[in-house]
Protein backbone atom coordinates (compact mmCIF):
# COMPACT_ATOMS: atom_id res chain seq x y z
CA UNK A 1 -28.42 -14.47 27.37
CA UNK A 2 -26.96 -12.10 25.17
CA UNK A 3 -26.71 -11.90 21.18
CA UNK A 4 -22.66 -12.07 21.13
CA UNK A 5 -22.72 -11.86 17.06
CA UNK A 6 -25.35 -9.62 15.10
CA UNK A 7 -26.53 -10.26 11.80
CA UNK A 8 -25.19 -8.23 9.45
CA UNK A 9 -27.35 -6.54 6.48
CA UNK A 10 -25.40 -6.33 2.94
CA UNK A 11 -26.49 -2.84 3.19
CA UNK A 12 -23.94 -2.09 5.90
CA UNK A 13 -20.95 -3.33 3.63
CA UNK A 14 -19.06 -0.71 2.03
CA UNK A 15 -19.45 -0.47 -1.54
CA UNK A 16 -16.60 -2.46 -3.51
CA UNK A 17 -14.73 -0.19 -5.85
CA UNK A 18 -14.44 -0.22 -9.42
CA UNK A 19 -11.13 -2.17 -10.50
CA UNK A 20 -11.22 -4.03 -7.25
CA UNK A 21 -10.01 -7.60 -7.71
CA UNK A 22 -10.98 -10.49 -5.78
CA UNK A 23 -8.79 -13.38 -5.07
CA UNK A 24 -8.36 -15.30 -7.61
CA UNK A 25 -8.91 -13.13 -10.75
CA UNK A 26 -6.95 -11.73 -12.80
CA UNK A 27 -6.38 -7.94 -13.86
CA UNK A 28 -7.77 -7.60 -17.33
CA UNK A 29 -5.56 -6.96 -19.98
CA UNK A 30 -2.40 -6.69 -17.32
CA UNK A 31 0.06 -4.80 -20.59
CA UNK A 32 -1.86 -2.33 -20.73
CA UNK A 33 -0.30 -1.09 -16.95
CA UNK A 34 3.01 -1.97 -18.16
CA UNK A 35 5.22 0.77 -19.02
CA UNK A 36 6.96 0.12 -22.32
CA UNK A 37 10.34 0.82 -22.78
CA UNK A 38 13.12 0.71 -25.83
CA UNK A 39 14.86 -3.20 -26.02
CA UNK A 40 18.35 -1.99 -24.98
CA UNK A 41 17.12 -0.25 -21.96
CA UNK A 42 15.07 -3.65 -20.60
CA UNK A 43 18.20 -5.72 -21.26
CA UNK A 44 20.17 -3.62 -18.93
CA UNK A 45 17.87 -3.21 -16.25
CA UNK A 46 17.34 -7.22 -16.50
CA UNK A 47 21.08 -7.91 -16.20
CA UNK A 48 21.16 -5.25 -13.14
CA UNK A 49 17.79 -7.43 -11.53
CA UNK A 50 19.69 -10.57 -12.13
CA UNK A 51 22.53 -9.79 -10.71
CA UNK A 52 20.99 -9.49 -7.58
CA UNK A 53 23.51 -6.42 -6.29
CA UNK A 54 21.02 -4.18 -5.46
CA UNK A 55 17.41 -3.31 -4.78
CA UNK A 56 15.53 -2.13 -8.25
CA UNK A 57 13.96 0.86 -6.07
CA UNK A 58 17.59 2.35 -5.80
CA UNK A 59 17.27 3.76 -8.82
CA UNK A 60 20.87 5.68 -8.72
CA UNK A 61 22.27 2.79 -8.04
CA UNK A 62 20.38 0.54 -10.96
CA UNK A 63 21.89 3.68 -13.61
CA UNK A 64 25.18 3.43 -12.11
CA UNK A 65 25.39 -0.59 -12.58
CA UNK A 66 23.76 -0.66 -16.06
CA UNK A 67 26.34 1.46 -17.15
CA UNK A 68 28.89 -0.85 -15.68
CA UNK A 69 27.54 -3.71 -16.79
CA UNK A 70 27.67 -2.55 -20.31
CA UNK A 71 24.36 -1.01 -20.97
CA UNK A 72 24.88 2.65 -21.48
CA UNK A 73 21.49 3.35 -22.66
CA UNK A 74 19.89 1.67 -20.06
CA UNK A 75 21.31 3.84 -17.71
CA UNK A 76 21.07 7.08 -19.15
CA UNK A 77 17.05 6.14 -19.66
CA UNK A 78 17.16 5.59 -16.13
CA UNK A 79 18.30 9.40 -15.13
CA UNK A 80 16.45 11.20 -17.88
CA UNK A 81 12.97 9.33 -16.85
CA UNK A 82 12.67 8.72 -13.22
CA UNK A 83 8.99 8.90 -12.66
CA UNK A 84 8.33 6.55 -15.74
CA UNK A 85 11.26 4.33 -14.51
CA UNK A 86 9.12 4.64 -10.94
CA UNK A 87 6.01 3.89 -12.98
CA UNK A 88 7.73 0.41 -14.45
CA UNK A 89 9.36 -0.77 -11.49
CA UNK A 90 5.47 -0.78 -9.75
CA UNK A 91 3.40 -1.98 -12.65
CA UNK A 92 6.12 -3.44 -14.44
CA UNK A 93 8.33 -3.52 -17.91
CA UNK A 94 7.36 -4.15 -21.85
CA UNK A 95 9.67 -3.82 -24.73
CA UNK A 96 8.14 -1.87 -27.51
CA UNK A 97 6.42 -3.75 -29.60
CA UNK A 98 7.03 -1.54 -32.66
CA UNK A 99 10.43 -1.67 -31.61
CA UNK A 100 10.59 -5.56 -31.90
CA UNK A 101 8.85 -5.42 -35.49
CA UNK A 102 11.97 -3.07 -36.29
């Protein structure tokens, strides 16, 4: 009769990367991915992502309603930094904390 499963050396398994996470930890330090951005301009992309009128990866259309939900700034932040808006939307948001102290 045949062997239908082989035995498998640890040597065969692919190395794990550094940074890799298994389930059930957590990323160390998870702020320090997080892009940080004035207060004014997370208010207004908050009231845009609670309003739940569009998808946060439109970003044209997250400037355009953070203007017309009242938050200028927001929405000017969003068309002068698109990559670092980009950046935020994937590893996610933090006011300033000097800003806060302010």
């Amino acid at each position: 009769m045949r062997k239908l499963i082989q035995d498998t050396d640890s040597n065969d398994l692919p190395p794990k990367e550094t940074g890799d996470v298994s389930a059930g930890e957590a990323e160390p330090d998870d702020k320090k991915t997080q892009v940080l951005i004035p207060s004014l301009v997370f208010r207004g992309l908050e009231a845009v992502r609670l309003s739940g009128l569009t998808n946060m990866l439109d970003r044209p259309m997250v400037a355009l309603l953070s203007g017309r939900l009242g938050y200028p700034d927001a929405a000017r932040w969003i068309k002068e930094y698109p990559k670092i808006y980009a950046e935020g939307i994937f590893h996610g948001f933090c006011v300033n904390p000097e800003e806060e102290k302010a």
